[in-house]
N, C-alpha and C. Protein backbone atom coordinates (compact mmCIF):
# COMPACT_ATOMS: atom_id res chain seq x y z
N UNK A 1 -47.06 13.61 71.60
CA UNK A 1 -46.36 14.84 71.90
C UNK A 1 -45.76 15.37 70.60
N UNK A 2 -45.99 16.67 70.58
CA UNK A 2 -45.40 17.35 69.32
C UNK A 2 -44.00 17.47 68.84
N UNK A 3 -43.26 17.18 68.20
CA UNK A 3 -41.67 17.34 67.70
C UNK A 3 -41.60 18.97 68.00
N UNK A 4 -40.88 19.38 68.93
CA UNK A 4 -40.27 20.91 68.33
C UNK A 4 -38.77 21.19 68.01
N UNK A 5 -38.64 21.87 67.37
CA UNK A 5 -36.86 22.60 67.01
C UNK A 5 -36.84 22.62 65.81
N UNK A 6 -35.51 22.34 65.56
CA UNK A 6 -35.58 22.74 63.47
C UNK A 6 -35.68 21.67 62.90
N UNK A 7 -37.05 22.10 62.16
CA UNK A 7 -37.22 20.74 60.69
C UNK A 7 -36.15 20.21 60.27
N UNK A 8 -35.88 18.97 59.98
CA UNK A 8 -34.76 18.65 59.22
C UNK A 8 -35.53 19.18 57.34
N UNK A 9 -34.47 19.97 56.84
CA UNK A 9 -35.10 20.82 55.48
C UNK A 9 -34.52 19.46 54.29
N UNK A 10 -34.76 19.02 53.72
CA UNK A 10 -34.60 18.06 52.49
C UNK A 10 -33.49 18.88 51.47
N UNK A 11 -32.58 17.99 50.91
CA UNK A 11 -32.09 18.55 49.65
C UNK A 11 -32.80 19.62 48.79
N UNK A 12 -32.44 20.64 48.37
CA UNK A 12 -33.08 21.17 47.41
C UNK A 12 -33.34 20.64 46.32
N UNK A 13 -33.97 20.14 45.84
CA UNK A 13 -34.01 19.55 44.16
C UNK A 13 -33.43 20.35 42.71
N UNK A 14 -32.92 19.88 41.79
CA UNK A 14 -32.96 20.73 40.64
C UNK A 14 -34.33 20.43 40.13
N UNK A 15 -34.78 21.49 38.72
CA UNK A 15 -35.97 21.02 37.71
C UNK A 15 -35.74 20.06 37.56
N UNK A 16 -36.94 19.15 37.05
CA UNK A 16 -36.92 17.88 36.62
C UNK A 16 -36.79 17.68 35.08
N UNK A 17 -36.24 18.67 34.39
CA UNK A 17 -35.58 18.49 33.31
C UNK A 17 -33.79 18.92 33.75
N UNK A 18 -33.71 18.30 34.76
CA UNK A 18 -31.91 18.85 35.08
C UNK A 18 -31.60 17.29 34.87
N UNK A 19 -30.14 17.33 34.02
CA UNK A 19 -28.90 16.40 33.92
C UNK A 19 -28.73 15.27 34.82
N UNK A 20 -28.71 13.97 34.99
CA UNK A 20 -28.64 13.03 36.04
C UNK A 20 -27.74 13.57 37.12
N UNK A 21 -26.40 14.05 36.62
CA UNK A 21 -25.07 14.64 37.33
C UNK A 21 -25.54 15.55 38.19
N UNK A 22 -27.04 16.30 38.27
CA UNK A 22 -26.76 17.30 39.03
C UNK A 22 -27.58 17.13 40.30
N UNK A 23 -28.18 16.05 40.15
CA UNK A 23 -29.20 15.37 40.93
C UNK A 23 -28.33 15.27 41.73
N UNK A 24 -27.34 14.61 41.57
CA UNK A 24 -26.26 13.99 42.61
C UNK A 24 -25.13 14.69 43.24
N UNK A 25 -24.86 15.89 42.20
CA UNK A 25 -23.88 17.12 42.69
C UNK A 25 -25.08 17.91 43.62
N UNK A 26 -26.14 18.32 43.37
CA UNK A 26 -27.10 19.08 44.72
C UNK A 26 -27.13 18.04 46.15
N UNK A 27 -27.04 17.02 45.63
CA UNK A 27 -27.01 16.34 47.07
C UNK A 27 -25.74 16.46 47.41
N UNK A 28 -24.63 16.05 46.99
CA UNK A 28 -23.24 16.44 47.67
C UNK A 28 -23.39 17.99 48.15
N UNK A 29 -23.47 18.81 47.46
CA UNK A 29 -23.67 20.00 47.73
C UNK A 29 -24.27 20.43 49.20
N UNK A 30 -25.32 19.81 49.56
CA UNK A 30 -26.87 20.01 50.71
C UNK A 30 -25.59 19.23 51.86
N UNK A 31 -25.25 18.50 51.47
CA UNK A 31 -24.36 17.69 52.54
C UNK A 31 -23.16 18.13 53.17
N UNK A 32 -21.89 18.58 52.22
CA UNK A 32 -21.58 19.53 52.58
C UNK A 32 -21.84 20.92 52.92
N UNK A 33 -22.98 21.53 53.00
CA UNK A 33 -23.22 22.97 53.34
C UNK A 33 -24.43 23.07 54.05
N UNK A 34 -25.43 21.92 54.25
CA UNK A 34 -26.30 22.54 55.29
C UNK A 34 -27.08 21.40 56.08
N UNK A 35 -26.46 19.94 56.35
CA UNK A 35 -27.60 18.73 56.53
C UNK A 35 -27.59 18.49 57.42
N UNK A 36 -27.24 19.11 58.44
CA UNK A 36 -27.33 19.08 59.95
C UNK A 36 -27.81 20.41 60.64
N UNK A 37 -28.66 19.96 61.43
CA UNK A 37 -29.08 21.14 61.79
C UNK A 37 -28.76 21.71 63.38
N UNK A 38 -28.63 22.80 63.45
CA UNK A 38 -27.43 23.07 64.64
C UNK A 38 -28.57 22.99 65.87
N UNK A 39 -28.99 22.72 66.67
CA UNK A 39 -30.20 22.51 68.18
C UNK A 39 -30.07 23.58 68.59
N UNK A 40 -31.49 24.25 68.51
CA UNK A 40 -31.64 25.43 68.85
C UNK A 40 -31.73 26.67 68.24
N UNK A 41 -31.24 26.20 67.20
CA UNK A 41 -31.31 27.57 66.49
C UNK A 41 -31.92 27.19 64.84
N UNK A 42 -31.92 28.37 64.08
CA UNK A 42 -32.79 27.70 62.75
C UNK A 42 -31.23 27.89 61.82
N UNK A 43 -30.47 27.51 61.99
CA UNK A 43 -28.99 27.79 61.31
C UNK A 43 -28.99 25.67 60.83
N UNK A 44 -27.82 25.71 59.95
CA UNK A 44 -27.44 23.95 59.99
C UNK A 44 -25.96 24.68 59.11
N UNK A 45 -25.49 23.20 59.60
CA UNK A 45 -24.40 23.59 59.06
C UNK A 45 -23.76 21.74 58.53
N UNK A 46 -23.09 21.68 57.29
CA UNK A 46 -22.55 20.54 56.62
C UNK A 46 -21.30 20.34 57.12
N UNK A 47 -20.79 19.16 56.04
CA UNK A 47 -19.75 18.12 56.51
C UNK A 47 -18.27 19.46 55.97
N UNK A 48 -18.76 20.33 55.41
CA UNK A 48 -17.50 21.14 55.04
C UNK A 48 -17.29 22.28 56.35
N UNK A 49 -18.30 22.50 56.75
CA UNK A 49 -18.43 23.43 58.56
C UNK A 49 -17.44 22.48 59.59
N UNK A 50 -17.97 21.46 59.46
CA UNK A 50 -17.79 20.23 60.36
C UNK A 50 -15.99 20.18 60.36
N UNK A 51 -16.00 20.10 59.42
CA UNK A 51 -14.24 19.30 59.01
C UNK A 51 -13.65 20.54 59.51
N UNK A 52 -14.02 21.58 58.73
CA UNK A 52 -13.65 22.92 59.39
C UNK A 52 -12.91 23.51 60.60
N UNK A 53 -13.19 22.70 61.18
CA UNK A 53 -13.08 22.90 62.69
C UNK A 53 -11.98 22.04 63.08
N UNK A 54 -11.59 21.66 62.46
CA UNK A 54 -9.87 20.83 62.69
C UNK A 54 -9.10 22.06 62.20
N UNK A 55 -7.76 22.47 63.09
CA UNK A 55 -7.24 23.67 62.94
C UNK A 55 -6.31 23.18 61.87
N UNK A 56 -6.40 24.44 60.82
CA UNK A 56 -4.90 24.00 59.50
C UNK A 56 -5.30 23.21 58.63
N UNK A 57 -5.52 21.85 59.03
CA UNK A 57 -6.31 21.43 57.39
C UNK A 57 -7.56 21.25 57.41
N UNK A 58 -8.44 21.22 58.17
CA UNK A 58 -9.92 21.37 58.24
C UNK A 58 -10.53 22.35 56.64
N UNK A 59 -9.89 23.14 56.47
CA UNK A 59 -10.76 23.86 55.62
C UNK A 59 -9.99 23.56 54.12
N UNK A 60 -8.90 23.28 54.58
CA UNK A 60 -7.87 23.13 52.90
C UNK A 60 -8.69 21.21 52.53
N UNK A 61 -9.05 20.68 53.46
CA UNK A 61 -9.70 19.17 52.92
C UNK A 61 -11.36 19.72 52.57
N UNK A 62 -11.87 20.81 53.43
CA UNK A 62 -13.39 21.04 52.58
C UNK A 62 -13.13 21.48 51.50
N UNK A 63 -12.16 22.79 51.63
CA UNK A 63 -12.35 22.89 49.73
C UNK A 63 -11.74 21.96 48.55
N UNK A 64 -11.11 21.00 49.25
CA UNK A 64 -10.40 19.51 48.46
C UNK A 64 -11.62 18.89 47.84
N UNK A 65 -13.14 18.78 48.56
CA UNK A 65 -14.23 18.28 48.58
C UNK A 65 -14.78 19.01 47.65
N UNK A 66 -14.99 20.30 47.53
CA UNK A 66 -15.64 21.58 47.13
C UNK A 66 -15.14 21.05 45.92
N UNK A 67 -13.95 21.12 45.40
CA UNK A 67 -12.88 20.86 44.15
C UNK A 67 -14.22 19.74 43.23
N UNK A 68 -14.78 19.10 43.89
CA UNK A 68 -15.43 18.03 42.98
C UNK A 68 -16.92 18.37 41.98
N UNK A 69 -17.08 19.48 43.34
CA UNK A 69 -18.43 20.25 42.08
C UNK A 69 -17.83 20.94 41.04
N UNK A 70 -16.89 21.40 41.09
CA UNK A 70 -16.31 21.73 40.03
C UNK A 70 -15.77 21.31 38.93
N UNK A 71 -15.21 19.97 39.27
CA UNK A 71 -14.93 18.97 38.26
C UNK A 71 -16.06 18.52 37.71
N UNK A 72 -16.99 18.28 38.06
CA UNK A 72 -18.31 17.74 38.02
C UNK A 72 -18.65 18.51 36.94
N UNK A 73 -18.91 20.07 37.34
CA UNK A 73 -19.43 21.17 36.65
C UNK A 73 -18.88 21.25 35.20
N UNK A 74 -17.58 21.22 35.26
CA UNK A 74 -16.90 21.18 34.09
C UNK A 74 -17.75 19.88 32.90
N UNK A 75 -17.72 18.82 33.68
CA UNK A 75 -18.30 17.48 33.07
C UNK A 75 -19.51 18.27 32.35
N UNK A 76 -20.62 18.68 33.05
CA UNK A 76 -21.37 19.25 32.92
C UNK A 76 -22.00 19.92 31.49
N UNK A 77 -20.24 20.66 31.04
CA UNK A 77 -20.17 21.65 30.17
C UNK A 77 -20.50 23.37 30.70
N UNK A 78 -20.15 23.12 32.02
CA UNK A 78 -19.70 24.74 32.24
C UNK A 78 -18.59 25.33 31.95
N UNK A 79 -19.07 26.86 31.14
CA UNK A 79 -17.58 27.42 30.48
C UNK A 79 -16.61 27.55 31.64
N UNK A 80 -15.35 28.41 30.89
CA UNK A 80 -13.94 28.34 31.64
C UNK A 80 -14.53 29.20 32.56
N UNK A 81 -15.40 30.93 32.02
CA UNK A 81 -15.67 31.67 33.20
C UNK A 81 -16.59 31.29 34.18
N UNK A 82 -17.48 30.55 34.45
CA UNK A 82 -18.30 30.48 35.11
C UNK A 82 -17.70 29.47 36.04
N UNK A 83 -16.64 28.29 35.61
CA UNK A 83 -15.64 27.68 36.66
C UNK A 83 -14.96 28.38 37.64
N UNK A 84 -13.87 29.94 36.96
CA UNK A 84 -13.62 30.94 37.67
C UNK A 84 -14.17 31.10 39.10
N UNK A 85 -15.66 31.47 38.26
CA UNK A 85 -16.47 32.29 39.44
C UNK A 85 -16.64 30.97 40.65
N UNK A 86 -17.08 30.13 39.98
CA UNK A 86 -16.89 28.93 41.26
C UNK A 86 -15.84 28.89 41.79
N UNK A 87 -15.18 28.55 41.31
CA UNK A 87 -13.19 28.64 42.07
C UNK A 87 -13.26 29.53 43.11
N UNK A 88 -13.50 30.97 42.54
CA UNK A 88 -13.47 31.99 43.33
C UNK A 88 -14.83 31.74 44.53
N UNK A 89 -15.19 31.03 44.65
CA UNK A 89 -16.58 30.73 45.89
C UNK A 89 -15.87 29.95 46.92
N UNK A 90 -15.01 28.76 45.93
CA UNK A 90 -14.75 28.16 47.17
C UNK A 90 -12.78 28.21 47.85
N UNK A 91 -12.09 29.54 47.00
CA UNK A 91 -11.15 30.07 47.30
C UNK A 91 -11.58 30.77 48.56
N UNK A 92 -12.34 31.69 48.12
CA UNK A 92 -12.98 32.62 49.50
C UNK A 92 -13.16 31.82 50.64
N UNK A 93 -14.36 30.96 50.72
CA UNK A 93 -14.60 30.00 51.60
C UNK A 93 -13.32 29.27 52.30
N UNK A 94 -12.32 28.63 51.32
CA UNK A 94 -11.07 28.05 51.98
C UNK A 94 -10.25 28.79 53.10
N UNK A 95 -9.86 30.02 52.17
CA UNK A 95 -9.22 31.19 52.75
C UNK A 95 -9.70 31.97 54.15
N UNK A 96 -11.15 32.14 54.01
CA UNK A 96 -11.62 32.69 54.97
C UNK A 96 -11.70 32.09 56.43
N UNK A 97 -11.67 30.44 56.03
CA UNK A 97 -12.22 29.64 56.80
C UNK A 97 -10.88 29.15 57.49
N UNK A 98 -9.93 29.72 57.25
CA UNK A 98 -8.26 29.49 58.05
C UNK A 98 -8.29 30.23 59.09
N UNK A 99 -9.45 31.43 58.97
CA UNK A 99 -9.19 31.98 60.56
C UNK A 99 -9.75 31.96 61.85
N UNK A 100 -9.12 31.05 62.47
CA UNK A 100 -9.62 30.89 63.51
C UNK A 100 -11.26 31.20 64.31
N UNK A 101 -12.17 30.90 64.52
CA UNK A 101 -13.60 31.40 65.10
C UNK A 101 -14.18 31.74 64.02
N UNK A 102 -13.54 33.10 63.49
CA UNK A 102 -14.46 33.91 62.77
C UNK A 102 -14.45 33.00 61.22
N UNK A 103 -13.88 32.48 60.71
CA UNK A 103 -13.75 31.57 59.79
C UNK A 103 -14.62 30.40 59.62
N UNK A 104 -14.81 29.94 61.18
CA UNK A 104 -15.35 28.87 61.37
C UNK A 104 -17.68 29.57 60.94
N UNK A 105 -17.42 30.75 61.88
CA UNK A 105 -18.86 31.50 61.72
C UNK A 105 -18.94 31.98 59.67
N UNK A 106 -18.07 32.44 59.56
CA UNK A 106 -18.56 32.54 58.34
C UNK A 106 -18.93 30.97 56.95
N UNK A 107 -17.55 30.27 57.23
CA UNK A 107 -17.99 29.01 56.66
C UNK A 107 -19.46 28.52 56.73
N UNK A 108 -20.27 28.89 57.93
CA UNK A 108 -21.77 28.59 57.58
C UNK A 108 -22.95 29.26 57.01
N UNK A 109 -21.99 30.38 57.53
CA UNK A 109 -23.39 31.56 55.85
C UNK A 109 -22.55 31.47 54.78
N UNK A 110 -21.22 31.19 54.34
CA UNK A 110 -21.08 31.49 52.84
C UNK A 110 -21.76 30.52 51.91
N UNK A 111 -21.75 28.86 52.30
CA UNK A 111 -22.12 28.22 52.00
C UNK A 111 -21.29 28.30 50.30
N UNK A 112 -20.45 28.12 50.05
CA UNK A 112 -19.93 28.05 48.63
C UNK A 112 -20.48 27.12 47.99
N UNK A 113 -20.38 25.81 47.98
CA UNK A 113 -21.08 24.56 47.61
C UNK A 113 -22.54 24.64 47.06
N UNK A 114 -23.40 25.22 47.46
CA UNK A 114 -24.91 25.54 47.40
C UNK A 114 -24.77 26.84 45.87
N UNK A 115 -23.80 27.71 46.68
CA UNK A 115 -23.66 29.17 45.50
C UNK A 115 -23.03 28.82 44.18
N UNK A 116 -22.36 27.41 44.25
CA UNK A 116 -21.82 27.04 43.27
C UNK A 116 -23.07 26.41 42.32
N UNK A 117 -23.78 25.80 43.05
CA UNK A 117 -24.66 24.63 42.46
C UNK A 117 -26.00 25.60 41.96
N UNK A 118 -26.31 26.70 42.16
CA UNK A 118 -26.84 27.42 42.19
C UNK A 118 -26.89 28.10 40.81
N UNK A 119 -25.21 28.87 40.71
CA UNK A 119 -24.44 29.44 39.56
C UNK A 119 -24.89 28.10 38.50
N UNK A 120 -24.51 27.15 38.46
CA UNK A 120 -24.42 26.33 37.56
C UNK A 120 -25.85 26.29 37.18
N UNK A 121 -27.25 25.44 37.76
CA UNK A 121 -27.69 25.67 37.43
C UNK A 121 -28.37 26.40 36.79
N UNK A 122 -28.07 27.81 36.97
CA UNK A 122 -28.29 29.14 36.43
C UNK A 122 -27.85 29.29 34.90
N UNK A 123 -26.78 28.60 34.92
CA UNK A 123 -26.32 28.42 33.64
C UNK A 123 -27.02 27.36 32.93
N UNK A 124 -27.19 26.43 33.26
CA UNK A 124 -28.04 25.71 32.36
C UNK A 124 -29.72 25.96 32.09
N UNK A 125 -29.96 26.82 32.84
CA UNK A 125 -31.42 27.77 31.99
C UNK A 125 -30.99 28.60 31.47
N UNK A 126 -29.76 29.32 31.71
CA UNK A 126 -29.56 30.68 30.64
C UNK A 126 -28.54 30.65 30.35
N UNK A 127 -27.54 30.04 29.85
CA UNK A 127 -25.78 29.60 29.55
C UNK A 127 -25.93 31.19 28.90
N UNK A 128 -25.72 31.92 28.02
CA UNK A 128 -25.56 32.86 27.46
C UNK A 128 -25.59 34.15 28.49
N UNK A 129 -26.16 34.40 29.31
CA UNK A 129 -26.36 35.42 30.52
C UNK A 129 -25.45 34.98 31.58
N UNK A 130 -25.29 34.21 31.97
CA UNK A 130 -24.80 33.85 32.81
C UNK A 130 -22.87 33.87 32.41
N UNK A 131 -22.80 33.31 31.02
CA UNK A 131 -21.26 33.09 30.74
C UNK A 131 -20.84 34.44 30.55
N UNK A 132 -21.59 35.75 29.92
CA UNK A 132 -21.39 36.82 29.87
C UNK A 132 -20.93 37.38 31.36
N UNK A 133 -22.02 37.38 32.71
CA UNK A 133 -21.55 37.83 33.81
C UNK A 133 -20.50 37.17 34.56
N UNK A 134 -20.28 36.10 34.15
CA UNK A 134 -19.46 35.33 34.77
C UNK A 134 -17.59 35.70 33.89
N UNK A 135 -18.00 36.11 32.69
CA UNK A 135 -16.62 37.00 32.05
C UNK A 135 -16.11 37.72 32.64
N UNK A 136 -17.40 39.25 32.84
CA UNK A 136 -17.41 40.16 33.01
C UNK A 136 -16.20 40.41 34.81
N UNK A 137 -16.95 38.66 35.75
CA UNK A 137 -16.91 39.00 36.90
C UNK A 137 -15.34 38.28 36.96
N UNK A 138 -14.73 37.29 36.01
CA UNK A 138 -13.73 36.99 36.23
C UNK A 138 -12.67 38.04 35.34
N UNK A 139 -12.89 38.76 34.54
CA UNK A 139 -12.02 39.92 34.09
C UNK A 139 -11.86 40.70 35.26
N UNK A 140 -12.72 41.07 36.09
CA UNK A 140 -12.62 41.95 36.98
C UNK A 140 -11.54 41.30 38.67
N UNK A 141 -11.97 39.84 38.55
CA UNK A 141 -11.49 39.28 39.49
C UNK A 141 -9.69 39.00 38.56
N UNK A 142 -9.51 39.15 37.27
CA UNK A 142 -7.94 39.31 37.11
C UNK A 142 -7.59 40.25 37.65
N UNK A 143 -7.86 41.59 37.10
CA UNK A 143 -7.27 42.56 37.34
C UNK A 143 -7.35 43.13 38.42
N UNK A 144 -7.86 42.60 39.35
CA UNK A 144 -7.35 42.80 41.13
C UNK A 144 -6.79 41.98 41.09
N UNK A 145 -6.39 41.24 40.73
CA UNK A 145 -5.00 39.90 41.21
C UNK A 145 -4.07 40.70 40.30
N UNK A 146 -3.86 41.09 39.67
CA UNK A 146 -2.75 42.12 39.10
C UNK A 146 -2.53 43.88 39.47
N UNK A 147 -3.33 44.13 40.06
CA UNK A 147 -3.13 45.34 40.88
C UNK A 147 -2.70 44.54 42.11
N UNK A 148 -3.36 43.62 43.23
CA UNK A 148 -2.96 43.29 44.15
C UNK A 148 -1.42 42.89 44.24
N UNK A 149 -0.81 42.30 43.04
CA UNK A 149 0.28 41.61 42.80
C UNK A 149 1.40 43.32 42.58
N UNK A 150 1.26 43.79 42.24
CA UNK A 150 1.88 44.94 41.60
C UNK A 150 1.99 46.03 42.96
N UNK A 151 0.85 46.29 43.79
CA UNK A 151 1.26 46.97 44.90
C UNK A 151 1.68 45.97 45.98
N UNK A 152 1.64 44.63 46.31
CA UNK A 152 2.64 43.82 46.97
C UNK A 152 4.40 44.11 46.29
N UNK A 153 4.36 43.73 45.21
CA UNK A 153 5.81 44.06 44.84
C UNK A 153 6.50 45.77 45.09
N UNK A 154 5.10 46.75 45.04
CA UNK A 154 6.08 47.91 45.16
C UNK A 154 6.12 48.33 47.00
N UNK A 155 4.90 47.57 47.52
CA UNK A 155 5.28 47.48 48.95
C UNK A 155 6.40 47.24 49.09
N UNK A 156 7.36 46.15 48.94
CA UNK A 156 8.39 45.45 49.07
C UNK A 156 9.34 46.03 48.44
N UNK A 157 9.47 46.66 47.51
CA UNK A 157 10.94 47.38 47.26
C UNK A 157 10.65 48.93 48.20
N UNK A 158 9.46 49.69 48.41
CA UNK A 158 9.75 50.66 49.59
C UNK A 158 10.36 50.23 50.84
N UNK A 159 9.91 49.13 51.28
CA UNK A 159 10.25 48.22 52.45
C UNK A 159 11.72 48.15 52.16
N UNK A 160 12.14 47.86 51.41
CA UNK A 160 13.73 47.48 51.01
C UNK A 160 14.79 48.97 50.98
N UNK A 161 14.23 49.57 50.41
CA UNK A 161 14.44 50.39 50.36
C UNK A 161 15.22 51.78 51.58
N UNK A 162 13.18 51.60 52.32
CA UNK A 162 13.94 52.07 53.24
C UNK A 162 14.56 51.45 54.92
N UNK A 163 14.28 50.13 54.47
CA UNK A 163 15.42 49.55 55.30
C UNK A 163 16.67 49.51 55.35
N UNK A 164 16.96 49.43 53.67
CA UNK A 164 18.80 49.49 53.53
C UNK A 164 18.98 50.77 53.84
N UNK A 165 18.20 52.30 53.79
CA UNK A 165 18.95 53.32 54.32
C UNK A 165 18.70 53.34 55.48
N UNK A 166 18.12 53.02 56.53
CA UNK A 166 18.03 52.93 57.89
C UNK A 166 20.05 51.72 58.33
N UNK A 167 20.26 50.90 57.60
CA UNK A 167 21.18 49.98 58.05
C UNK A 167 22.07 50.80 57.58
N UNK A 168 22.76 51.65 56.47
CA UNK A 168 24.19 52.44 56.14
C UNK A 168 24.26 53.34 57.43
């Protein structure tokens, strides 16, 4: 009788001129973000989906996990920006993944872990292209954290503002 439903899909491999480290960071990676496959459907979802689903720290312990490709990466010799941009993969992912349902549905398409391992390798065929966009994308990711920061603070003194003349 024939097997039907979803293939179990194998680790992705790096080239076989990739770093011992990354052999082993793509498999952490595949594990947390896609090694189970959900019955029934062609979706899978990893041990960072999984944990997920414990309300409150479920997602602050996946990206605790997440934290290690990054350390890794660094080992690696990935620059400061291209860490950024990872950070920022699995900030999103953390953050997003606090809200209730819809957090839980997105945690399995963002897949940060994979986009990280991805980025990196990217960098190690083209470190020069890659550290450039990865500048480009964390200059841009400051200065919305400094506009964001700057209209929170002037939110808050209008707020103040016109609350104390509402109380005289």
């Amino acid at each position: 009788m024939a097997r039907t439903g979803t293939p179990t899909a194998p680790a992705p491999s790096p080239p076989h001129s990739a770093p011992r480290g990354l052999v082993r960071l793509r498999r952490v990676g595949y594990l947390l973000d896609s090694a189970l496959p959900i019955p029934g459907t062609r979706f899978r979802i990893g041990l960072d989906g999984l944990i997920g689903l414990i309300p409150g720290i479920g997602d602050l312990a996946g990206g605790m996990l997440a934290l290690y490709i990054l350390v890794e990466s660094a080992r690696l010799g990935a620059p400061g920006s291209l860490l950024a941009r990872m950070g920022w993969n699995v900030a999103v992912d953390t953050l997003v993944g606090e809200i209730p349902i819809l957090g839980d549905v997105f945690d399995i398409g963002w897949r940060a872990n994979l986009r990280n391992l991805d980025l990196l390798e990217e960098h190690l065929r083209r470190p020069a292209e890659v550290r450039r966009s990865s500048r480009w994308l964390a200059l841009l990711a400051g200065l919305a954290a400094v506009l964001m920061t700057v209209g929170a603070i002037a939110l808050a003194l209008t707020l103040f503002h016109l609350l104390s003349g509402l109380i005289r």
